[in-house]
C-alpha atoms as a PDB file:
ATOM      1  CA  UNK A   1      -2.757  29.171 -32.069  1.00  0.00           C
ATOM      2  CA  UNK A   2      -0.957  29.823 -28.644  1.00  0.00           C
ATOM      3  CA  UNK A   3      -1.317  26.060 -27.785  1.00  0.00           C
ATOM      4  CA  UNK A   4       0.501  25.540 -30.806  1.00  0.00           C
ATOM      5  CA  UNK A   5       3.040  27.941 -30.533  1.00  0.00           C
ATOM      6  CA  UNK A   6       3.847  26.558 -26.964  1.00  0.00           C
ATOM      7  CA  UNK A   7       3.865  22.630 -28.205  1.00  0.00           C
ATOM      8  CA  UNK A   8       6.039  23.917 -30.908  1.00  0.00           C
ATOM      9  CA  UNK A   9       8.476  25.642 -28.321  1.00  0.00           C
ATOM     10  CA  UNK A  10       8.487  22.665 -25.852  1.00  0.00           C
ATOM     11  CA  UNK A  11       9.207  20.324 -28.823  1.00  0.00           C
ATOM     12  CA  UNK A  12      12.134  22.629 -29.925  1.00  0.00           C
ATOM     13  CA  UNK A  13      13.320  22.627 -26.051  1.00  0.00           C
ATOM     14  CA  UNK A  14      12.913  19.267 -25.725  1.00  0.00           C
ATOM     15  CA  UNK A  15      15.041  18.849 -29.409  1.00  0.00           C
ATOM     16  CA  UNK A  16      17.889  21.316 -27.644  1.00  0.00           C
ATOM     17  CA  UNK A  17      17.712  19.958 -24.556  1.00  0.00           C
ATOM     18  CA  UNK A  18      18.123  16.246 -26.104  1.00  0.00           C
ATOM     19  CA  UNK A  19      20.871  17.088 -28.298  1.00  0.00           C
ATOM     20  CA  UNK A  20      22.722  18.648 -25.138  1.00  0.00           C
ATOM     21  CA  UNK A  21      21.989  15.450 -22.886  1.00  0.00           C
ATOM     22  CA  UNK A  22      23.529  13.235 -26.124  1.00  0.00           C
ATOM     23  CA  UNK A  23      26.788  15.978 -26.220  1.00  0.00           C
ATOM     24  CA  UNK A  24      27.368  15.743 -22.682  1.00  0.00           C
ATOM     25  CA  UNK A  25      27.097  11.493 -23.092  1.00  0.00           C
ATOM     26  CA  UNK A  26      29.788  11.776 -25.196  1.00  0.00           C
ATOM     27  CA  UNK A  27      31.646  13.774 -23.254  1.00  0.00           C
ATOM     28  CA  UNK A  28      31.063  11.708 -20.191  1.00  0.00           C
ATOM     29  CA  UNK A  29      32.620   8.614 -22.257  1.00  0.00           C
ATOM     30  CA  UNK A  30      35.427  10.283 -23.893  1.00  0.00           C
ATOM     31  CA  UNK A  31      37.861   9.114 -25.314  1.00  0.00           C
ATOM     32  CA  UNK A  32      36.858   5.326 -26.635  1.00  0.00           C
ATOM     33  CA  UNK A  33      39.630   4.941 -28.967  1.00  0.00           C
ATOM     34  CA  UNK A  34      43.350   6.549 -28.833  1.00  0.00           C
ATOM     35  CA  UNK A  35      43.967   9.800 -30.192  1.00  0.00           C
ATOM     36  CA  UNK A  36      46.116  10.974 -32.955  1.00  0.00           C
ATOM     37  CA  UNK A  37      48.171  14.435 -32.767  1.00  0.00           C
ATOM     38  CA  UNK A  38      48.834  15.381 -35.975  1.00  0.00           C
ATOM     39  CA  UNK A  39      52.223  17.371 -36.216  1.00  0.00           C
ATOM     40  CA  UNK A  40      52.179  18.850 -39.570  1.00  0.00           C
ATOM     41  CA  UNK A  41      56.605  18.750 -39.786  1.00  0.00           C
ATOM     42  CA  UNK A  42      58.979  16.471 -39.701  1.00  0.00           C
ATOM     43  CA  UNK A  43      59.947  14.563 -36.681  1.00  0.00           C
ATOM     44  CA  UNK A  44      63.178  16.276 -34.523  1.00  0.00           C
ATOM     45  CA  UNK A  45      62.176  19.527 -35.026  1.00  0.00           C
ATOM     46  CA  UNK A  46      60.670  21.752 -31.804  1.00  0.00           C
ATOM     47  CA  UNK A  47      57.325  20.901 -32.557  1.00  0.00           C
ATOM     48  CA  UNK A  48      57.871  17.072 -32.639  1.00  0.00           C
ATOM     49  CA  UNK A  49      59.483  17.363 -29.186  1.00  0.00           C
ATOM     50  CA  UNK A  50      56.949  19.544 -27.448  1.00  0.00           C
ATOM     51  CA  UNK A  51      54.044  17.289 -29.211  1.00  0.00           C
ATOM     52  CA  UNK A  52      55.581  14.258 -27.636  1.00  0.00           C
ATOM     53  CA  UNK A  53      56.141  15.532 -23.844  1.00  0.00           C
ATOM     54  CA  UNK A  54      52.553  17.099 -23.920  1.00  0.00           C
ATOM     55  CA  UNK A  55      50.938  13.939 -25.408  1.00  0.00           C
ATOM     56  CA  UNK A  56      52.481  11.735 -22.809  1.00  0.00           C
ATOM     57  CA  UNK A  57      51.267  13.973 -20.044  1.00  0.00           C
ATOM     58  CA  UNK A  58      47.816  14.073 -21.756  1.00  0.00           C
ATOM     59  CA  UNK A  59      47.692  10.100 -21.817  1.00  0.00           C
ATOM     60  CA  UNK A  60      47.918   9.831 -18.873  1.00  0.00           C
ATOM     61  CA  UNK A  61      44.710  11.685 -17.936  1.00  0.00           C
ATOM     62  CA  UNK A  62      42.736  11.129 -20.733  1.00  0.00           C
ATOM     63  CA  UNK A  63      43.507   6.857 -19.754  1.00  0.00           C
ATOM     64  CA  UNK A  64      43.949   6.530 -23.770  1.00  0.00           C
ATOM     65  CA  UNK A  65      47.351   6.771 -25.743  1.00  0.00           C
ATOM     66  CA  UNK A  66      47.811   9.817 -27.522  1.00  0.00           C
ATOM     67  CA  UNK A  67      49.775   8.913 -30.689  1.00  0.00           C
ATOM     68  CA  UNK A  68      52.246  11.764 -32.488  1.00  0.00           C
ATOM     69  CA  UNK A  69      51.517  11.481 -35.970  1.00  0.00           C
ATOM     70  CA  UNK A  70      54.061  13.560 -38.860  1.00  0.00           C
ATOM     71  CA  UNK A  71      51.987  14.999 -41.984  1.00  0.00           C
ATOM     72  CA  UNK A  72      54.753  17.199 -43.077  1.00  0.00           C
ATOM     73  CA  UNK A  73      54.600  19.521 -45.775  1.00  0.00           C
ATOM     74  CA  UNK A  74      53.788  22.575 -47.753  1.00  0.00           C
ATOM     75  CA  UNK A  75      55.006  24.803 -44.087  1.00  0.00           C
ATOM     76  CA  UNK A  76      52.446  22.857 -42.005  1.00  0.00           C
ATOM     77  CA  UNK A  77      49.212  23.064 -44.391  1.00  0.00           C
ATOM     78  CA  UNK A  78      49.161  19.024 -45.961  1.00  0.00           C
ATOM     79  CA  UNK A  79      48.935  18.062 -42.273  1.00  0.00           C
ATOM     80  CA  UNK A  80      46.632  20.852 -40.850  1.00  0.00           C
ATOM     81  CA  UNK A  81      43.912  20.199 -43.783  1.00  0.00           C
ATOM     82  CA  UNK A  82      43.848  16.329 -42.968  1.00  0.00           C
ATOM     83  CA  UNK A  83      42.791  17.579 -39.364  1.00  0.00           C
ATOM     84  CA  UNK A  84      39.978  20.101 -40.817  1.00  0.00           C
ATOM     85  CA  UNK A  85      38.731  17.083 -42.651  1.00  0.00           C
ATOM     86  CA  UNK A  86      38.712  14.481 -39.561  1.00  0.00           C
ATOM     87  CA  UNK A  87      35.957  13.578 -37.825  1.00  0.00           C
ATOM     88  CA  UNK A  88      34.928  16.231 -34.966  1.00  0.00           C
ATOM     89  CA  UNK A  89      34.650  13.873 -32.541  1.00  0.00           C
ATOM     90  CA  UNK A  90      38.358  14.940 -30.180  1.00  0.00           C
ATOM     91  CA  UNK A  91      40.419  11.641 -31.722  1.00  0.00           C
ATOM     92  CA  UNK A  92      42.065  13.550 -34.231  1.00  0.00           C
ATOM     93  CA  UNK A  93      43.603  16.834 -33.025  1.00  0.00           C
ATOM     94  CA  UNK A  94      46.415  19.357 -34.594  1.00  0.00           C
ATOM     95  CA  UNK A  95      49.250  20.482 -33.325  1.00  0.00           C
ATOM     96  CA  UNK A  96      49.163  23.910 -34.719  1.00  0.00           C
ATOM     97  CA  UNK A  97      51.639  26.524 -34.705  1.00  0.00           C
ATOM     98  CA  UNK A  98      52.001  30.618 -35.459  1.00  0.00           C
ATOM     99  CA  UNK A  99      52.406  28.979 -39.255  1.00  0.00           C
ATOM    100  CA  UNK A 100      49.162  28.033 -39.607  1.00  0.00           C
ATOM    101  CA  UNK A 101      48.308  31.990 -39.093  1.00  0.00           C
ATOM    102  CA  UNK A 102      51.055  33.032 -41.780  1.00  0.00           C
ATOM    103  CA  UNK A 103      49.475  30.109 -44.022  1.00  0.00           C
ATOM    104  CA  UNK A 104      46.166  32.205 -44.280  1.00  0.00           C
ATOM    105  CA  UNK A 105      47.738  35.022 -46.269  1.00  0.00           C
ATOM    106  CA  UNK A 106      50.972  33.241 -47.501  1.00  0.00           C
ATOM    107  CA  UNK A 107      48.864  30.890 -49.642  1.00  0.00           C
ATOM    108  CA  UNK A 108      47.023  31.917 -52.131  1.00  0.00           C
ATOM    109  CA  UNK A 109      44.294  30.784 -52.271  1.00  0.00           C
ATOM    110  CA  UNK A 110      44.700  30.167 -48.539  1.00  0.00           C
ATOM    111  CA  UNK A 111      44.180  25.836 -48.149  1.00  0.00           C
ATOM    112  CA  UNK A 112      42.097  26.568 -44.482  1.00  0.00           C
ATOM    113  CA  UNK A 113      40.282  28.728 -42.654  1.00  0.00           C
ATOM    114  CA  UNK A 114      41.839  28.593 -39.364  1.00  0.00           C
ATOM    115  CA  UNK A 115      38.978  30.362 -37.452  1.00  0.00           C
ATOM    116  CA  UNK A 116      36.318  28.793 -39.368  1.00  0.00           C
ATOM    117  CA  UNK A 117      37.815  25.285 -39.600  1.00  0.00           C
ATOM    118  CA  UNK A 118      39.004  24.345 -36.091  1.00  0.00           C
ATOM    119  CA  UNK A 119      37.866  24.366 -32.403  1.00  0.00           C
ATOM    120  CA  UNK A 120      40.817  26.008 -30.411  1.00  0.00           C
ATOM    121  CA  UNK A 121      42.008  23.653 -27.188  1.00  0.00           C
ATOM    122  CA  UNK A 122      44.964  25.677 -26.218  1.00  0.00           C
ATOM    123  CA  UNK A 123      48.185  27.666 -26.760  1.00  0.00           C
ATOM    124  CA  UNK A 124      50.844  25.583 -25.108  1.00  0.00           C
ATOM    125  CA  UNK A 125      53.849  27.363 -25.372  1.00  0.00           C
ATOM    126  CA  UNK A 126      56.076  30.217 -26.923  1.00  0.00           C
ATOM    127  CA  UNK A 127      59.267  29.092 -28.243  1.00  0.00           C
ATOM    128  CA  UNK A 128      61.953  31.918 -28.873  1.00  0.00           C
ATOM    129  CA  UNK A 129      63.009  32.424 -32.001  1.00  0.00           C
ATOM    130  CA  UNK A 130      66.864  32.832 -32.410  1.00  0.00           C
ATOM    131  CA  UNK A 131      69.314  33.446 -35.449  1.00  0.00           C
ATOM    132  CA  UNK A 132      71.758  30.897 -35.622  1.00  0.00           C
ATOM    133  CA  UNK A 133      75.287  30.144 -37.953  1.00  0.00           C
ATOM    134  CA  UNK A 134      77.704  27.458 -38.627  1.00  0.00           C
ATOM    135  CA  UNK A 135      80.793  28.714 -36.169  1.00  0.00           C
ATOM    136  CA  UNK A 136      82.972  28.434 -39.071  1.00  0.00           C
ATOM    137  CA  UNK A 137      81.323  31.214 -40.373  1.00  0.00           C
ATOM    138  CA  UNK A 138      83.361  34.489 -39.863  1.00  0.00           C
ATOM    139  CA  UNK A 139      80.877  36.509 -38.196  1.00  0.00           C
ATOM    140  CA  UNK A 140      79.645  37.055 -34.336  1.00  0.00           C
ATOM    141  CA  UNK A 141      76.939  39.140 -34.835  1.00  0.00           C
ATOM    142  CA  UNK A 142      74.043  40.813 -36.233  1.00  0.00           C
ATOM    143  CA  UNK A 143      75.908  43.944 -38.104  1.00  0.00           C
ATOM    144  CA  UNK A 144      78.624  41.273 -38.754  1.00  0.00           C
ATOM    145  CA  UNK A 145      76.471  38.951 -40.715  1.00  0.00           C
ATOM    146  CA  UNK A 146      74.941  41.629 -42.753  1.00  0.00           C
ATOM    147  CA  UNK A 147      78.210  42.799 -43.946  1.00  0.00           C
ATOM    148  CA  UNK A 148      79.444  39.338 -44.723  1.00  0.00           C
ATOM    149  CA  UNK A 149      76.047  38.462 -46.581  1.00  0.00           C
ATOM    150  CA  UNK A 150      76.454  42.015 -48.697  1.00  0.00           C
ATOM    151  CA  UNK A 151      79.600  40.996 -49.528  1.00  0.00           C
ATOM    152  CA  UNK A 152      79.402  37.830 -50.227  1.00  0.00           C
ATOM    153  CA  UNK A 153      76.159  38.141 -52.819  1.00  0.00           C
ATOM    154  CA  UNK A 154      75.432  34.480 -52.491  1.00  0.00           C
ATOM    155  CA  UNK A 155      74.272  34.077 -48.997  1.00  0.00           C
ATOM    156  CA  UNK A 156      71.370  31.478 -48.781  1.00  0.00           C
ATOM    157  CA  UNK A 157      69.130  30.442 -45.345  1.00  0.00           C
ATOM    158  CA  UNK A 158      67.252  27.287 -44.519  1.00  0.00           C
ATOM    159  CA  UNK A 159      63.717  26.945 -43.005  1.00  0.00           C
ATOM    160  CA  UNK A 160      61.719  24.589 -41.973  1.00  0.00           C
ATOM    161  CA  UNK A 161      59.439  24.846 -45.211  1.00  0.00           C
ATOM    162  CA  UNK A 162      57.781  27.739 -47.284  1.00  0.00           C
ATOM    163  CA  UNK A 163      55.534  29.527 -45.057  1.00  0.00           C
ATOM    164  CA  UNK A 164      56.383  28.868 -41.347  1.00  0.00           C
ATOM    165  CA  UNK A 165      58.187  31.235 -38.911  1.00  0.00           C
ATOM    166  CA  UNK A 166      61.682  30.512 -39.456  1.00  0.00           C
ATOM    167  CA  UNK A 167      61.059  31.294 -43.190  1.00  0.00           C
ATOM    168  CA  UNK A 168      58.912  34.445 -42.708  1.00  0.00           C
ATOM    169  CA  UNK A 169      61.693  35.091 -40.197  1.00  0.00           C
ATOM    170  CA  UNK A 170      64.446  35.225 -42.480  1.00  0.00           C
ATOM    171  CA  UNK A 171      62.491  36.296 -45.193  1.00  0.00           C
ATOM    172  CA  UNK A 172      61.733  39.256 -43.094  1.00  0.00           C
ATOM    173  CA  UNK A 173      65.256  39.650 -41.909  1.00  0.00           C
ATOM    174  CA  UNK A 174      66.746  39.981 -45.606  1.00  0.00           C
ATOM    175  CA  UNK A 175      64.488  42.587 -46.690  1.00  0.00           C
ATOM    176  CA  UNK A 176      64.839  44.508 -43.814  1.00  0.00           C
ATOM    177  CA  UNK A 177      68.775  44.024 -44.029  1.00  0.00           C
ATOM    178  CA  UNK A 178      68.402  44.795 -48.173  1.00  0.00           C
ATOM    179  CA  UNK A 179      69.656  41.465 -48.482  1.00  0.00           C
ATOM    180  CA  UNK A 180      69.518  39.358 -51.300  1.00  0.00           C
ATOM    181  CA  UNK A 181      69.566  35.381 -49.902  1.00  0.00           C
ATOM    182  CA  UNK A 182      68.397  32.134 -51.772  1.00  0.00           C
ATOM    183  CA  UNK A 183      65.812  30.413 -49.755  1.00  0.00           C
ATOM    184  CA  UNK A 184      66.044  26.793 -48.983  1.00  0.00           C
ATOM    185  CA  UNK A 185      62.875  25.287 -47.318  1.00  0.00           C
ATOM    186  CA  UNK A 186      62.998  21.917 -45.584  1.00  0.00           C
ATOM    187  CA  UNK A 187      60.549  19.374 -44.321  1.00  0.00           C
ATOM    188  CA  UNK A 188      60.872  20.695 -40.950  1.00  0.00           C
ATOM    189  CA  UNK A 189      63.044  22.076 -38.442  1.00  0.00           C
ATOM    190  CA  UNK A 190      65.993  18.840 -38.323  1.00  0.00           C
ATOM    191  CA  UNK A 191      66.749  18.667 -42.089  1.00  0.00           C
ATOM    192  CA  UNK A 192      67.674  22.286 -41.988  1.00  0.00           C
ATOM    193  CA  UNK A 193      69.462  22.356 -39.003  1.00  0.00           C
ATOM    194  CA  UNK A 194      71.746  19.447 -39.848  1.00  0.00           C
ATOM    195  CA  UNK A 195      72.110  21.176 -43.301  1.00  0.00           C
ATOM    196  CA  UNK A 196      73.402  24.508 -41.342  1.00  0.00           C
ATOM    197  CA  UNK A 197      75.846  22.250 -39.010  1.00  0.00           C
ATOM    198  CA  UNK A 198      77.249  20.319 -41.959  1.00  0.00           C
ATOM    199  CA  UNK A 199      78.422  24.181 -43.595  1.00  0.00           C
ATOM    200  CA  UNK A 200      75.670  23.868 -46.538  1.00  0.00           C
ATOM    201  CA  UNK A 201      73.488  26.827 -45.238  1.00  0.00           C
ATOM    202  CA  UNK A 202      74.499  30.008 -44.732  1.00  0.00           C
ATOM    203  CA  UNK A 203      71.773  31.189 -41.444  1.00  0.00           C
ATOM    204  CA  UNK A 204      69.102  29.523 -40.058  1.00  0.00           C
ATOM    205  CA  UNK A 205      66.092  30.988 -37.739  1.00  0.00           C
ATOM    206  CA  UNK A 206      65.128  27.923 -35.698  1.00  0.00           C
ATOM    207  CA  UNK A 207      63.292  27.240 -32.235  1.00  0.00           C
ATOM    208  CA  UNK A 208      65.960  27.961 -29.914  1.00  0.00           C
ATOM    209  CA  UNK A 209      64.811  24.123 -28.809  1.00  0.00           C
ATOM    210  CA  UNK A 210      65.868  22.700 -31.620  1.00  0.00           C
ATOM    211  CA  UNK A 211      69.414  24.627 -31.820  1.00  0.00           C
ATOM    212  CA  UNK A 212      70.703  24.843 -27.859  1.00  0.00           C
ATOM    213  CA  UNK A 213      72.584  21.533 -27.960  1.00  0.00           C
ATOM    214  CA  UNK A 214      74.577  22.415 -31.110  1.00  0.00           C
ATOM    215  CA  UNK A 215      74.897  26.209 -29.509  1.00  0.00           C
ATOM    216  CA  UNK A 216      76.079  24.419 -26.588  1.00  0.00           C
ATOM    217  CA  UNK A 217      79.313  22.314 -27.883  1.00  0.00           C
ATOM    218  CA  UNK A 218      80.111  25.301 -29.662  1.00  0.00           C
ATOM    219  CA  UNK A 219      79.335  23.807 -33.414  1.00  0.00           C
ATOM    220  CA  UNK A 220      76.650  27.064 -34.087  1.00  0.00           C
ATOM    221  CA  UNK A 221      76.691  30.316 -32.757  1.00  0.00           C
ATOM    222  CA  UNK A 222      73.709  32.289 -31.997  1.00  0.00           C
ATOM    223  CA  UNK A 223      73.302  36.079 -33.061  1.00  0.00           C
ATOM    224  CA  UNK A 224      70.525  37.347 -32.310  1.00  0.00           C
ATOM    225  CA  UNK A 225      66.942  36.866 -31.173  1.00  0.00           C
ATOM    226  CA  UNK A 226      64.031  37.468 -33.514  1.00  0.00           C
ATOM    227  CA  UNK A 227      61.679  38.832 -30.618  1.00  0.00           C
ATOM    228  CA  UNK A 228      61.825  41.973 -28.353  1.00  0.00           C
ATOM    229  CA  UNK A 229      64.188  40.317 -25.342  1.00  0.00           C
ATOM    230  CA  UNK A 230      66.927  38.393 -24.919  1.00  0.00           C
ATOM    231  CA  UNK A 231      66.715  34.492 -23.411  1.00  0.00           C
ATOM    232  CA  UNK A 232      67.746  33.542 -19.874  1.00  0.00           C
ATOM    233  CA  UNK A 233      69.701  30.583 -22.332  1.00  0.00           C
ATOM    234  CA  UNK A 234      71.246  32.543 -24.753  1.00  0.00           C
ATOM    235  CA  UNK A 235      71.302  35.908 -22.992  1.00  0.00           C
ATOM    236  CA  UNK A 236      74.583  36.789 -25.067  1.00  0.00           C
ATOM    237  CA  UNK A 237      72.167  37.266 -27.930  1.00  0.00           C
ATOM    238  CA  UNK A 238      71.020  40.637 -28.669  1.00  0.00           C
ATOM    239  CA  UNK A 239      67.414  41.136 -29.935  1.00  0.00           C
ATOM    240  CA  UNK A 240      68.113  41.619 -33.541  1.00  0.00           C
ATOM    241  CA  UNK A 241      65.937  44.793 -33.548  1.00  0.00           C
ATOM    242  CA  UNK A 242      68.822  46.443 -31.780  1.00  0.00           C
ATOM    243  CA  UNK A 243      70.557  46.117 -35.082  1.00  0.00           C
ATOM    244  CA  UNK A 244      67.328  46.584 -37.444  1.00  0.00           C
ATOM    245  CA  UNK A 245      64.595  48.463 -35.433  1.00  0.00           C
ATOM    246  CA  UNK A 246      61.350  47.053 -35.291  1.00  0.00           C
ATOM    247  CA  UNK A 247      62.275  43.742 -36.618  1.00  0.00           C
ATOM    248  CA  UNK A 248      60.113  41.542 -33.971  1.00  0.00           C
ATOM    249  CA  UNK A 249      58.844  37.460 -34.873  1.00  0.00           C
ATOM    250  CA  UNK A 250      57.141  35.857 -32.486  1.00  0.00           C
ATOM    251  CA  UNK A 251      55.333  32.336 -32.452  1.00  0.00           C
ATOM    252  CA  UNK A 252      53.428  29.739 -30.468  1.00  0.00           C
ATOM    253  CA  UNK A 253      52.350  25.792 -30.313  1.00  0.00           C
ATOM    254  CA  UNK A 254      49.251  24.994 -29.331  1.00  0.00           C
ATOM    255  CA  UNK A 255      46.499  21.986 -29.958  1.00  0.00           C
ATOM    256  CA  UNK A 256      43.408  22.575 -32.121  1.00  0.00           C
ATOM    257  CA  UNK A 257      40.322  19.992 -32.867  1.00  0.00           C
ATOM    258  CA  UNK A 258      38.219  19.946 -36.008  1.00  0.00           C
ATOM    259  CA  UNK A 259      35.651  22.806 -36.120  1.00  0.00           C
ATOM    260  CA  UNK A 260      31.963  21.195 -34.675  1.00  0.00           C
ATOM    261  CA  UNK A 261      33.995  19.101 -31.825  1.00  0.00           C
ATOM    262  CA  UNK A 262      31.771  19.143 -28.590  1.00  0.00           C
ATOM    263  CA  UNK A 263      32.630  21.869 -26.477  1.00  0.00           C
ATOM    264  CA  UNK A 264      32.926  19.636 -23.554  1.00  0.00           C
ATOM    265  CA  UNK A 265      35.428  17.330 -25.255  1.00  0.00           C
ATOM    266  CA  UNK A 266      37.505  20.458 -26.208  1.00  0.00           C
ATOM    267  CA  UNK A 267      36.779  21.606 -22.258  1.00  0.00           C
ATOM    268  CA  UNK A 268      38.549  18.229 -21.717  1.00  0.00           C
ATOM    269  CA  UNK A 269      41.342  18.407 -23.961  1.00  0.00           C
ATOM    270  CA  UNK A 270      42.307  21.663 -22.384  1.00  0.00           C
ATOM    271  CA  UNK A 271      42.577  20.478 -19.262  1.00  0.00           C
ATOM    272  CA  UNK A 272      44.682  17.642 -19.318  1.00  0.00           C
ATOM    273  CA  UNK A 273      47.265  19.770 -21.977  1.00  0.00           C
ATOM    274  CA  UNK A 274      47.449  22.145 -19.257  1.00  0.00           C
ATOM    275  CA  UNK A 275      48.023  19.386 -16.734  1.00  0.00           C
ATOM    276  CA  UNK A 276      50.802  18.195 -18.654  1.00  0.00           C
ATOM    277  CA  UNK A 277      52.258  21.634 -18.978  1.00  0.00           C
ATOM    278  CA  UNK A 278      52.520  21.814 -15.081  1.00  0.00           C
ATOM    279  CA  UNK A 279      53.970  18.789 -14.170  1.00  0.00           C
ATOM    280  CA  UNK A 280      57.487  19.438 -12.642  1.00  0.00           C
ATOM    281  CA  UNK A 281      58.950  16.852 -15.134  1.00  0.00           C
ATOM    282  CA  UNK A 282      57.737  19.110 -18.186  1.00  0.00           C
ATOM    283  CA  UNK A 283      58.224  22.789 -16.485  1.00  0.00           C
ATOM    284  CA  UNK A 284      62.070  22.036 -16.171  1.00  0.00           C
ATOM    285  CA  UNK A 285      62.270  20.335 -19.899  1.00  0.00           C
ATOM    286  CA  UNK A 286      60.593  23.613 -21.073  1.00  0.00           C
ATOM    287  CA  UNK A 287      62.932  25.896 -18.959  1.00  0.00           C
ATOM    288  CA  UNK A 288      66.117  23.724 -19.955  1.00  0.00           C
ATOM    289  CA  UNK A 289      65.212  24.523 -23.635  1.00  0.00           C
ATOM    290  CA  UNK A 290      64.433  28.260 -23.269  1.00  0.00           C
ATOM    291  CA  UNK A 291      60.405  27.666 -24.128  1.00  0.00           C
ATOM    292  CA  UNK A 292      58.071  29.533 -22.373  1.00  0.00           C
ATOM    293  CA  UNK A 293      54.800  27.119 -21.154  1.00  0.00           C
ATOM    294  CA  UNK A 294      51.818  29.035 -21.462  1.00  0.00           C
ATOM    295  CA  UNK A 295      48.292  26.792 -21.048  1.00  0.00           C
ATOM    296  CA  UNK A 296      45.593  29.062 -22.412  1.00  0.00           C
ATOM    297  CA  UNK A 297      41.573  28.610 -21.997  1.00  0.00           C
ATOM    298  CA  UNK A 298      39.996  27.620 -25.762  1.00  0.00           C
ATOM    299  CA  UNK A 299      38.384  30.625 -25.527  1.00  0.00           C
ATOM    300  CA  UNK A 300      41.804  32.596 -25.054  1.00  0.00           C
ATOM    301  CA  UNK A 301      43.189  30.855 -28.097  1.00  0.00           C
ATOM    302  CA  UNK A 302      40.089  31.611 -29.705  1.00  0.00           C
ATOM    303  CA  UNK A 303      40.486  35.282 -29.177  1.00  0.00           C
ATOM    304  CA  UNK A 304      44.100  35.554 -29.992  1.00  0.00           C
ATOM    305  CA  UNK A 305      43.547  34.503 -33.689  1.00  0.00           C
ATOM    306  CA  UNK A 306      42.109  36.919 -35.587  1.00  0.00           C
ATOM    307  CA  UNK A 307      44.846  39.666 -34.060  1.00  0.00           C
ATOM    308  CA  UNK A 308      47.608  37.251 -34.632  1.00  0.00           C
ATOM    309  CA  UNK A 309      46.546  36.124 -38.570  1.00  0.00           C
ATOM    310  CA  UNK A 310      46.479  39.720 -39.311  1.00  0.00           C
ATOM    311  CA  UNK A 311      50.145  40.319 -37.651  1.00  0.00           C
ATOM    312  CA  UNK A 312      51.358  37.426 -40.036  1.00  0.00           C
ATOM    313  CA  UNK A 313      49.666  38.931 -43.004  1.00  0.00           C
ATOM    314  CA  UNK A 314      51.565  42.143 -42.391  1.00  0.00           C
ATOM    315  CA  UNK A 315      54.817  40.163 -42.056  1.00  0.00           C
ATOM    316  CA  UNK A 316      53.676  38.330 -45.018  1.00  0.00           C
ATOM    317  CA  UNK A 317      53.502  41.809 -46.648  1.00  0.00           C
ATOM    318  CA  UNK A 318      56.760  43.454 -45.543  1.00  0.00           C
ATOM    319  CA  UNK A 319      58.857  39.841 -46.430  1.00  0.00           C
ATOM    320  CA  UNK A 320      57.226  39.983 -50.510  1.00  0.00           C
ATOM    321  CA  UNK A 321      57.079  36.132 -50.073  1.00  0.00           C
ATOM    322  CA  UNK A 322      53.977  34.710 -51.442  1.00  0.00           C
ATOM    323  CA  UNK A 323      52.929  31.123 -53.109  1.00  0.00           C
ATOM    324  CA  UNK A 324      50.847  30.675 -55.479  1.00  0.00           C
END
């Protein structure tokens, strides 16, 4: 019996140790084919241009192209489900966002798990959130806004689709604010924004990214910020918890693979995202657009998740909005 029990245990090493050897092979010959990041929006928005400048950077490393591929839809989920359903095998990664946490308790029922159904590669970046209006608009701030929007009763706001940050955002903003304005979702970030600059939206909460070259000529006028400081960019924007306290939104970008990707391959996905982040060409693009670059470990990403799906489903919570 104990000469059995030890063939049996060197045949299961010899199983593990096999299955390792044939991980690290592929590894060692990744990637054989060029690599689609999926961006679950519509091009032009912030995550489009970060997606771009980081797959670039990763090209160049990996020796492969690294193609930007828009799913948009349903705030980020018709894209991020094509991803869980890819093969694990590092040639079809997400570009995932704070949305994708939201989505778990927005949805109902929720259309991923994103713990169970992805392998997390990295955070890339934190984009600012900021509250932005048509300058023709008669307001200049935070208290002014609210007054106008009371007294208007009609006041509507864009987002970039039903459940991602500048929605919850807003959504967020108006209860807080005992508001009552129409929501308007979008196929990402652009269609909204050139609906806000052509005077058909009331407010928009957008990526200060996407926003600083109309804040720039002067065509929109930022208000506020939706998190706890105010931008080196736009530091004439006060936080809008100044105005409504505890009000604080938050989000990040980062790159996730299909749950039961190698751990090596991930390993090497990591590393050349975070390469890209540092290269003085992408630092000063970040900077310029008020976008903090961040290049976490998977297993930092990892452990950020659970905390930061249950911060969404409170915001979920205190904004009412739901889909069924």
């Amino acid at each position: 019996m104990k000469k059995r029990a030890f063939l049996q245990t060197v045949a299961g090493a010899g199983v593990a140790w096999v299955a390792g050897a044939s991980r690290s092979a592929n590894a060692a010959v990744y990637p054989t084919m060029p690599i689609t990041l999926v961006v679950p929006l519509a091009p032009g928005g912030s995550a489009d241009g970060i997606a771009r400048l980081v797959a670039q950077g990763m090209a160049r490393g990996l020796a492969q192209p690294v193609v930007v591929d828009n799913r948009a839809g349903a705030g980020g989920s018709i894209g991020a489900t094509y991803v869980a359903r890819a093969k694990p095998d590092g040639h079809t990664l997400l570009y995932a966002t704070s949305s994708h946490s939201a989505n778990m308790s927005l949805y109902r029922p929720a259309p991923f798990d994103l713990v169970k159904d992805y392998a997390p590669v990295t955070i890339l970046a934190r984009p600012p959130l900021v509250m932005v209006v048509n300058s023709n608009l008669p307001v200049s701030s935070v208290p002014d806004f609210i007054k106008w929007a009371k007294a208007s009763g009609q006041a509507n706001y864009g987002s970039a689709g039903n459940g991602t940050s500048s929605h919850l955002a807003a959504a967020l903003f108006s209860k807080m604010a005992s508001l009552q304005m129409q929501h308007i979702p979008f196929k990402g970030g652009s269609p909204a924004n050139l609906e806000l600059l052509a005077g058909r939206l009331d407010v928009v909460f957008a990526p200060m990214v996407e926003v600083l070259p109309h804040l720039e000529s002067g065509k929109l006028k930022a208000l506020g910020m939706a998190g706890p400081t105010r931008s080196p960019r736009m530091p004439q924007a006060a936080p809008i918890a100044d105005t409504l306290p505890g009000y604080d939104v938050q989000i990040w970008h980062g790159i996730m693979a299909p749950a039961g990707t190698d751990p090596a391959i991930v390993a090497v996905l990591a590393r050349e995202a975070q390469k890209a982040l540092q290269t003085p060409e992408m630092k000063k693009q970040l900077a310029a657009d008020g976008t903090e670059a961040v290049g976490s470990t998977p297993l930092a990403f990892a452990n950020l998740l659970p905390s930061d799906i249950a911060s969404w489903a409170q915001l979920v919570k205190l904004s009412g909005a739901v889909i069924e």
